[in-house]
C-alpha atoms as a PDB file:
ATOM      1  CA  UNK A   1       0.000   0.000   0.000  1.00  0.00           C
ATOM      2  CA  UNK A   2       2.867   2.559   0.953  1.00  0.00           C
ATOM      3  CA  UNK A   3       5.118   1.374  -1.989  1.00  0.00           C
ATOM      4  CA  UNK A   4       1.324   2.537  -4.371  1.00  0.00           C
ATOM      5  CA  UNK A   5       1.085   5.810  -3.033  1.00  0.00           C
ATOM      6  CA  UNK A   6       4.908   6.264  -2.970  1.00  0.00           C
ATOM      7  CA  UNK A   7       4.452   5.585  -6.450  1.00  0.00           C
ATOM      8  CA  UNK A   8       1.548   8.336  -7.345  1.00  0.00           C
ATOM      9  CA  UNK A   9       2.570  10.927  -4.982  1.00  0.00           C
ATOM     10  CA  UNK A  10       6.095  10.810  -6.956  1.00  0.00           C
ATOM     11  CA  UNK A  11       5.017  10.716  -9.845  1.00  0.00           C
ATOM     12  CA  UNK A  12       2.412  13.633  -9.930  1.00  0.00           C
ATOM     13  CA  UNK A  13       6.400  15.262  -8.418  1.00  0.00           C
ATOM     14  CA  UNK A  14       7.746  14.435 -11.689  1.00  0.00           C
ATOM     15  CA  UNK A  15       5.326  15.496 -14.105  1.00  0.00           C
ATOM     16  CA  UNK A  16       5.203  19.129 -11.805  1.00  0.00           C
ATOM     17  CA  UNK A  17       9.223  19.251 -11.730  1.00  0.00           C
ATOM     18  CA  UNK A  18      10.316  17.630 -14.811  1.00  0.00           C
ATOM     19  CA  UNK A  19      11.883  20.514 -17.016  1.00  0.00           C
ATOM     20  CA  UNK A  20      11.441  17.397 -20.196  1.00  0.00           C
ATOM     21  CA  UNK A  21       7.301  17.753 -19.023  1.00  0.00           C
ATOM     22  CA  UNK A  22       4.673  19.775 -19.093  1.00  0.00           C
ATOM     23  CA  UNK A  23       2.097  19.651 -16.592  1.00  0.00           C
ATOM     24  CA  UNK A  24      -1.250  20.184 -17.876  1.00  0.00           C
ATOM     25  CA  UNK A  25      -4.689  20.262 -15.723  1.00  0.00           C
ATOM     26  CA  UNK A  26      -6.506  18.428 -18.996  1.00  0.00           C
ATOM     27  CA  UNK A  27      -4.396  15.650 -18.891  1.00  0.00           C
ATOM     28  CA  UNK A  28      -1.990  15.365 -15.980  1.00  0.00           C
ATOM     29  CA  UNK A  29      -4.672  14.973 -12.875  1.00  0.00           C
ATOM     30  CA  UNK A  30      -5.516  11.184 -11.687  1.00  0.00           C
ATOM     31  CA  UNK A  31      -9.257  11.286 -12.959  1.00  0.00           C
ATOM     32  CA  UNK A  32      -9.376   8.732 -15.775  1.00  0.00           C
ATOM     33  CA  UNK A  33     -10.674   5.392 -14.260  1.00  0.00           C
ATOM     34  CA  UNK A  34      -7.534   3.647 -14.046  1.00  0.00           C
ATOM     35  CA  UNK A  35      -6.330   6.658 -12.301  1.00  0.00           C
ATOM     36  CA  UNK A  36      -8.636   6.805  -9.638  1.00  0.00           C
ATOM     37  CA  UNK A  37      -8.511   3.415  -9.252  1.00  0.00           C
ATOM     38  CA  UNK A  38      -5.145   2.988  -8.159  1.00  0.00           C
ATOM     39  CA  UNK A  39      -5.131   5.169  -5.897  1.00  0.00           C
ATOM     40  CA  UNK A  40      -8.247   3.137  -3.932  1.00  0.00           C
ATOM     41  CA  UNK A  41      -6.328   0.111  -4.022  1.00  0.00           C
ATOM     42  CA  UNK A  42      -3.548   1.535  -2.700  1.00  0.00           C
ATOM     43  CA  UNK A  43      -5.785   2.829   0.556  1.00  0.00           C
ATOM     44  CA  UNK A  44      -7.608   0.089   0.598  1.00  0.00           C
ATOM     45  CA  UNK A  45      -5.324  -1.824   1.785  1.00  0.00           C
ATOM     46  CA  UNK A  46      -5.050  -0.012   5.231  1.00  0.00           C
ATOM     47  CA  UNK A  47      -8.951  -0.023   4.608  1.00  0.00           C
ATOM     48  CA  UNK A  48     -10.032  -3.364   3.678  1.00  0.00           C
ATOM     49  CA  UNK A  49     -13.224  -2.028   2.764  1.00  0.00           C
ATOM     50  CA  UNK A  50     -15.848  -4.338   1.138  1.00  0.00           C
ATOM     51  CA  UNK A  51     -17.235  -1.599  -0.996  1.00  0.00           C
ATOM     52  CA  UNK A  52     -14.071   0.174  -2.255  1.00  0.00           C
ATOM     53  CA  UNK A  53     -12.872  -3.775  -2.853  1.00  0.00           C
ATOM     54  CA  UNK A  54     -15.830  -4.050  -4.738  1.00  0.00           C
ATOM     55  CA  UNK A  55     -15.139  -1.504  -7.091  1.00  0.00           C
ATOM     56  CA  UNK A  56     -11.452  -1.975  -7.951  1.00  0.00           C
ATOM     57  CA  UNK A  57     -11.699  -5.600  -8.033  1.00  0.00           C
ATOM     58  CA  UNK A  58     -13.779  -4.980 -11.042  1.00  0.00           C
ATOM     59  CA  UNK A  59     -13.232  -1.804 -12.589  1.00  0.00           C
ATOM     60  CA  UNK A  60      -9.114  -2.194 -11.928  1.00  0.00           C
ATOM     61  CA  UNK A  61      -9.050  -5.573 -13.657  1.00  0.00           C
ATOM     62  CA  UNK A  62     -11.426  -4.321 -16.671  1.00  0.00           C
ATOM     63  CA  UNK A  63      -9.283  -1.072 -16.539  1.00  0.00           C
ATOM     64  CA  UNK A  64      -5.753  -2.930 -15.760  1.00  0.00           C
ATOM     65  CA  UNK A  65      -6.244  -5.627 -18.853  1.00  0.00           C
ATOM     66  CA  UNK A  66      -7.206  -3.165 -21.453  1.00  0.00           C
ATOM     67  CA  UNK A  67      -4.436  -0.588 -20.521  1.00  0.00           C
ATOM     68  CA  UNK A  68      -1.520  -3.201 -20.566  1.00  0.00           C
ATOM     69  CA  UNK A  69      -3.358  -4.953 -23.937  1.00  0.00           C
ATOM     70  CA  UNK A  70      -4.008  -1.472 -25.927  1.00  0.00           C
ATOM     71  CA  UNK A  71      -1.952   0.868 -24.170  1.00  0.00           C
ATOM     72  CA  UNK A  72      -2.674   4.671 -24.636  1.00  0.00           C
ATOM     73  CA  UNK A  73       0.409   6.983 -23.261  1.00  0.00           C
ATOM     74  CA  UNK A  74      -1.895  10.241 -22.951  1.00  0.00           C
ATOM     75  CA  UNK A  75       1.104  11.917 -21.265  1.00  0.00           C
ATOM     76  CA  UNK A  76       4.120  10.777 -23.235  1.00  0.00           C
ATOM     77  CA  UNK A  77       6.217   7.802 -23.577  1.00  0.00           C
ATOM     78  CA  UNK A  78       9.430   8.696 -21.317  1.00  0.00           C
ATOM     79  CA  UNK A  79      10.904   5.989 -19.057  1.00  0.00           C
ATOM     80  CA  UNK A  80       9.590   6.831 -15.599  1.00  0.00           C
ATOM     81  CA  UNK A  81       6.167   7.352 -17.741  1.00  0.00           C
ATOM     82  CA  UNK A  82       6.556   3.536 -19.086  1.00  0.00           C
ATOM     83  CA  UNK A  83       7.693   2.320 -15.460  1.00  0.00           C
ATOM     84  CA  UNK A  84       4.205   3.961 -13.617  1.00  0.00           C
ATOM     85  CA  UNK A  85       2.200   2.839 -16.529  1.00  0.00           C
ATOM     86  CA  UNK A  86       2.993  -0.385 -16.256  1.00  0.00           C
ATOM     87  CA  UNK A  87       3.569  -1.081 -12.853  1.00  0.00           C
ATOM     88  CA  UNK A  88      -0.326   1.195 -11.790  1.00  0.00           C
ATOM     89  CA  UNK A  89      -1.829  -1.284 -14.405  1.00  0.00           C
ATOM     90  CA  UNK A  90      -0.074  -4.553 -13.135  1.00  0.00           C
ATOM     91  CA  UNK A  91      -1.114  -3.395  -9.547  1.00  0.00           C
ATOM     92  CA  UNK A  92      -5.238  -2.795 -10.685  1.00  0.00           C
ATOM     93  CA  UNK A  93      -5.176  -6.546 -12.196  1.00  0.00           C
ATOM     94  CA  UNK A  94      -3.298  -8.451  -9.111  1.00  0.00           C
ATOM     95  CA  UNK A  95      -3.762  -5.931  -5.822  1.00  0.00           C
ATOM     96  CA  UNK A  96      -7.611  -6.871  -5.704  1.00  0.00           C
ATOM     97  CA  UNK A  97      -6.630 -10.679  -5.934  1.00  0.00           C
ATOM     98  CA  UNK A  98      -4.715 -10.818  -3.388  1.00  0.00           C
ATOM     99  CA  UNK A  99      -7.130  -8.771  -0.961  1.00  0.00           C
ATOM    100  CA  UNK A 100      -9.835 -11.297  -1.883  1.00  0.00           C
ATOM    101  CA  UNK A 101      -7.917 -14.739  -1.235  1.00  0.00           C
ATOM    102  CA  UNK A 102      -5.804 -13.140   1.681  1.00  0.00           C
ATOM    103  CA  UNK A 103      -8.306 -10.796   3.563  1.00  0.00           C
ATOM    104  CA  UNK A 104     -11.747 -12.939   1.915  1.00  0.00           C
ATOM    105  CA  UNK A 105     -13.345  -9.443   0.818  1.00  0.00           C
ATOM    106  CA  UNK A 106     -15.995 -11.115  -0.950  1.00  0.00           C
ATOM    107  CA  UNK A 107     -18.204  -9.803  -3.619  1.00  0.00           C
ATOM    108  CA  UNK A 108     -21.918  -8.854  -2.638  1.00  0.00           C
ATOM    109  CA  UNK A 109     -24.558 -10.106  -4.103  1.00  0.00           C
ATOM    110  CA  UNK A 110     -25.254  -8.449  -7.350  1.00  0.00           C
ATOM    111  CA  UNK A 111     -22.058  -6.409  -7.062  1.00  0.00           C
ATOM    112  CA  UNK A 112     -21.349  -5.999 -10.194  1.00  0.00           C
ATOM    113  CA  UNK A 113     -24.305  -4.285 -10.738  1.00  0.00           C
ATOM    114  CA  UNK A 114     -23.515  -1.888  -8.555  1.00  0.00           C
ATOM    115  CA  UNK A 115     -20.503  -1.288  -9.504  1.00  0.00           C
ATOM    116  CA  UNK A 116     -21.482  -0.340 -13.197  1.00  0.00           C
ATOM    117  CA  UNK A 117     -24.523   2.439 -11.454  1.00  0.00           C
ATOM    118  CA  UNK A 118     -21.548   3.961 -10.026  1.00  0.00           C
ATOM    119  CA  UNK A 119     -19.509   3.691 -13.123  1.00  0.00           C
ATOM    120  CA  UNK A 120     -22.322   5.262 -15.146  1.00  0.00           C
ATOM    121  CA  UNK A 121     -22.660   7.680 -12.266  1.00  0.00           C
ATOM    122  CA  UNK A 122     -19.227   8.926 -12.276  1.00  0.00           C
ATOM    123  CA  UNK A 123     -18.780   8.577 -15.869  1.00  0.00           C
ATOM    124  CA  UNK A 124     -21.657  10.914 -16.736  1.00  0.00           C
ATOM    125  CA  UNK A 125     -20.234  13.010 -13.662  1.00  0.00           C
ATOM    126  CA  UNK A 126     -16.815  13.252 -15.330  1.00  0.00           C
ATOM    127  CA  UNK A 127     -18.046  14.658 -18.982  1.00  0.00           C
ATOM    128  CA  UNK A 128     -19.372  17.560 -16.759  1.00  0.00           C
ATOM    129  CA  UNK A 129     -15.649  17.927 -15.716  1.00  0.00           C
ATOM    130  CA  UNK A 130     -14.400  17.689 -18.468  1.00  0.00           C
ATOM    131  CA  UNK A 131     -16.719  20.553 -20.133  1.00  0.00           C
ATOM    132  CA  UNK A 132     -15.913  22.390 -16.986  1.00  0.00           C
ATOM    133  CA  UNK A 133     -11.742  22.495 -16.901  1.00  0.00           C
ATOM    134  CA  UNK A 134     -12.224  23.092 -20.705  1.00  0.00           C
ATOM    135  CA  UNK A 135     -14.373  25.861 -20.774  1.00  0.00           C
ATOM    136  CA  UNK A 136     -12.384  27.819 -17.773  1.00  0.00           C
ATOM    137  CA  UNK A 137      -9.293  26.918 -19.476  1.00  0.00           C
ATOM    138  CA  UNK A 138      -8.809  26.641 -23.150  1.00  0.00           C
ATOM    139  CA  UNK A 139      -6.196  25.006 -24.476  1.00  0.00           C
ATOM    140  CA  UNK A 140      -5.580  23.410 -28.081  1.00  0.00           C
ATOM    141  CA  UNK A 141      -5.066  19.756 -25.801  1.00  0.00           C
ATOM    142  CA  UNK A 142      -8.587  19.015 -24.041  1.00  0.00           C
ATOM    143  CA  UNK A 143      -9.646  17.691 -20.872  1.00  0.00           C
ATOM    144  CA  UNK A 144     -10.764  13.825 -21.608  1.00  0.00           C
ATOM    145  CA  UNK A 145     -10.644  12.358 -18.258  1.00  0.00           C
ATOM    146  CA  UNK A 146     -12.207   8.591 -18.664  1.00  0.00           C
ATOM    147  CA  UNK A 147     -12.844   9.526 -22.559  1.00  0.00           C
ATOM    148  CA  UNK A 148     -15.953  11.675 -22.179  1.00  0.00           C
ATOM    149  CA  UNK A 149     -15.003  14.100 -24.455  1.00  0.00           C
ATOM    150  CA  UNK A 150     -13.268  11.900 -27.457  1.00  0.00           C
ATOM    151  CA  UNK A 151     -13.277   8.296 -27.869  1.00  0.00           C
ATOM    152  CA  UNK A 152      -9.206   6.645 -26.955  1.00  0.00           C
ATOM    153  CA  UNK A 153      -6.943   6.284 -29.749  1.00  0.00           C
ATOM    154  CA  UNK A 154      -6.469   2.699 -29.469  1.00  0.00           C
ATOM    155  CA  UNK A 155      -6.972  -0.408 -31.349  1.00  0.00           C
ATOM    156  CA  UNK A 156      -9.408  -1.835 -29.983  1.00  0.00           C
ATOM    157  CA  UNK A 157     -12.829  -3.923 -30.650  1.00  0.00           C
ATOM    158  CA  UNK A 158     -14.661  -2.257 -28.363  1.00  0.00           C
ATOM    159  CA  UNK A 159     -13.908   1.512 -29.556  1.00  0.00           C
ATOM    160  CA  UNK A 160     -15.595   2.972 -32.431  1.00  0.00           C
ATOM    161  CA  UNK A 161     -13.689   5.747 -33.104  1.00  0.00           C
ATOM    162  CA  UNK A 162     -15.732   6.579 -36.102  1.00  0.00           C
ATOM    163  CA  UNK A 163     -19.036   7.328 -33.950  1.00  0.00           C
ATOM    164  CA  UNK A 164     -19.446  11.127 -32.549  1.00  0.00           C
ATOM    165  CA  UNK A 165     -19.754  12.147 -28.823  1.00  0.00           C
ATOM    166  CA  UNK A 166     -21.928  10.671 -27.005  1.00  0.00           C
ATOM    167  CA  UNK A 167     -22.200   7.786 -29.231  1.00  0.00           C
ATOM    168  CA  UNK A 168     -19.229   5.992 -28.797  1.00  0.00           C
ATOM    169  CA  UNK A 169     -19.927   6.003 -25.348  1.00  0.00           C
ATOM    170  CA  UNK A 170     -22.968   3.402 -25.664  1.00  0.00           C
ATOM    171  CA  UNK A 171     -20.345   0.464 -26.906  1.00  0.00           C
ATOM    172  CA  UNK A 172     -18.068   1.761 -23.867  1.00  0.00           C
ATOM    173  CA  UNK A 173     -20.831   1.463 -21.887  1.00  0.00           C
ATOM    174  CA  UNK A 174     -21.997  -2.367 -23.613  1.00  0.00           C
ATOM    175  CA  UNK A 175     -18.544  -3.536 -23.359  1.00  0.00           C
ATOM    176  CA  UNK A 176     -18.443  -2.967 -19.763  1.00  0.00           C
ATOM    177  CA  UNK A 177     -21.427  -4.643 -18.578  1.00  0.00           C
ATOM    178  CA  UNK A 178     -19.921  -7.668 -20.643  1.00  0.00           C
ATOM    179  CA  UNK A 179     -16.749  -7.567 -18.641  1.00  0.00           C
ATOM    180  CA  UNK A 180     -18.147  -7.097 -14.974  1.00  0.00           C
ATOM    181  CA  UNK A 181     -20.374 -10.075 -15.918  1.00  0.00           C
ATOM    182  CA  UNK A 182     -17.623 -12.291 -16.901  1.00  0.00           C
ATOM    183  CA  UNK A 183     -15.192 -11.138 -13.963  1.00  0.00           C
ATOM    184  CA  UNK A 184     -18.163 -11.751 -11.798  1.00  0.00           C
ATOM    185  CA  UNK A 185     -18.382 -15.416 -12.960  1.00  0.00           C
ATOM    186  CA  UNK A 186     -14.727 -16.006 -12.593  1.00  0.00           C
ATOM    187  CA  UNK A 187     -14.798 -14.810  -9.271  1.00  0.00           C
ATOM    188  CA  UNK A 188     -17.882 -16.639  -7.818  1.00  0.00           C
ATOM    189  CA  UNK A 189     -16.169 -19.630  -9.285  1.00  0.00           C
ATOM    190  CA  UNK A 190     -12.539 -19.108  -7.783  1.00  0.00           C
ATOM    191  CA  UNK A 191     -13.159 -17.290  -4.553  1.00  0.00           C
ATOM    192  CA  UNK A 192     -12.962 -20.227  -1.890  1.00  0.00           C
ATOM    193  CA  UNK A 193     -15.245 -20.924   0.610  1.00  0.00           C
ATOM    194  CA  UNK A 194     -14.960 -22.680   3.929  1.00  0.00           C
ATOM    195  CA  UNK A 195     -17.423 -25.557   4.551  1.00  0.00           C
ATOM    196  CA  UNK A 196     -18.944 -24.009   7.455  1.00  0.00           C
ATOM    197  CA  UNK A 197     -20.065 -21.284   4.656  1.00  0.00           C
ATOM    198  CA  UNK A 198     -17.401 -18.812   5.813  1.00  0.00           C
ATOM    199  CA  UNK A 199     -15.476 -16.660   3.650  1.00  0.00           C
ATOM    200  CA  UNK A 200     -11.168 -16.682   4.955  1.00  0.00           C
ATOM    201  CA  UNK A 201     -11.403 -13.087   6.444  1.00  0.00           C
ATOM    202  CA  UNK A 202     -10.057 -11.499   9.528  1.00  0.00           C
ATOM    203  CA  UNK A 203     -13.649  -9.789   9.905  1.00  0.00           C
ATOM    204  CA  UNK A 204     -15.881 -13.298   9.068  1.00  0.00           C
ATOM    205  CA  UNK A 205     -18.411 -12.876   6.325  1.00  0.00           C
ATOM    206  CA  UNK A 206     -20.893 -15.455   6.627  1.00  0.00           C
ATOM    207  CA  UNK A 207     -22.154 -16.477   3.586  1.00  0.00           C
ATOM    208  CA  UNK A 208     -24.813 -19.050   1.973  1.00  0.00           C
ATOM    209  CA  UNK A 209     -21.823 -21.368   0.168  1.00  0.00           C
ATOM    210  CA  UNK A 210     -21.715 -19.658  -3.169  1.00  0.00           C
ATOM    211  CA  UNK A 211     -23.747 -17.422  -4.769  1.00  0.00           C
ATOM    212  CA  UNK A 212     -24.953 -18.230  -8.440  1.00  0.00           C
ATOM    213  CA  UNK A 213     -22.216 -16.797 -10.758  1.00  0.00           C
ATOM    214  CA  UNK A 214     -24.751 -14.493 -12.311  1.00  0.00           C
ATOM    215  CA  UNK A 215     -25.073 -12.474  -8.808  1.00  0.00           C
END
């Protein structure tokens, strides 16, 4: 957890200090997904909060496995760049399995559900930011914090690049109930269970065995 938000709280450093870097409010600030993300699973682990597990377990894996598989360097491709990329996105995918089999922060039931209301939520939220930083502050590079303003530049299936705002959002938005329903089933399958029906946590869950994988 310390090593994380070493990690963020030195890098935000570099990106300020760095003569080879310039910091910009429309692209520099942790507010893409990923971004805030991160930074929950690095608290969370003084936390060990159901809900914030909740949330990163499935948003930081979706998040995590597309960033490493399409990568999109919004702030440049410079080494210590690379290293955080990589290393943020390696933490999102592995962080939230080890809190679940160590600490047995086990899904609700219908958690992924949930977690895409607060996705849509914050998403929706974030296009009003977005609008916000660049109205107050023009600039010929906008503010596109979790890609509510333009659709990423990757190669990817679920991106249509082609579609206008708020278009492309509606495969964004298909594409991630598809995910958090297929995370969901790997994790009802995998997450063990005790045979007196009690999840392997220092604060014992009980539970009814497991759920059905669609919960």
């Amino acid at each position: 957890g310390w090593a994380i938000l070493a990690m963020q709280v030195g890098y935000q450093l570099y990106m300020i200090f760095s003569p080879s870097f310039t910091y910009s409010i429309h692209r520099s600030l942790p507010l893409h997904m990923c971004g805030i993300n991160i930074w929950l699973v690095a608290l969370n682990c003084f936390w060990k909060n159901r809900w914030v597990n909740l949330f990163t377990m499935y948003m930081g894996t979706v998040g995590g496995l597309h960033a490493i598989l399409t990568p999109q360097l919004t702030v440049g491709d410079a080494m210590p760049v690379l290293v955080h990329y990589y290393i943020n996105h390696g933490a999102l995918l592995f962080v939230p399995i080890v809190m679940n089999r160590t600490y047995g922060l086990r899904p609700f039931k219908w958690g992924w559900v949930k977690v895409y209301g607060l996705v849509a939520l914050s998403s929706t939220l974030m296009a009003g930011i977005n609008w916000a930083i660049n109205t107050a502050f023009p600039s010929e590079v906008v503010a596109n914090y979790m890609y509510m303003t333009e659709a990423p530049k990757v190669d990817n299936p679920f991106v249509f690049n082609e579609l206008p705002w708020p278009w492309y959002v509606l495969p964004l938005h298909a594409a991630a109930v598809l995910h958090l329903i297929v995370i969901n089933v790997v994790y009802r399958l995998t997450l063990p269970v005790r045979r007196d029906g009690v999840t392997p946590c220092t604060r014992e869950v009980p539970v009814e065995g497991r759920m059905p994988v669609w919960q």
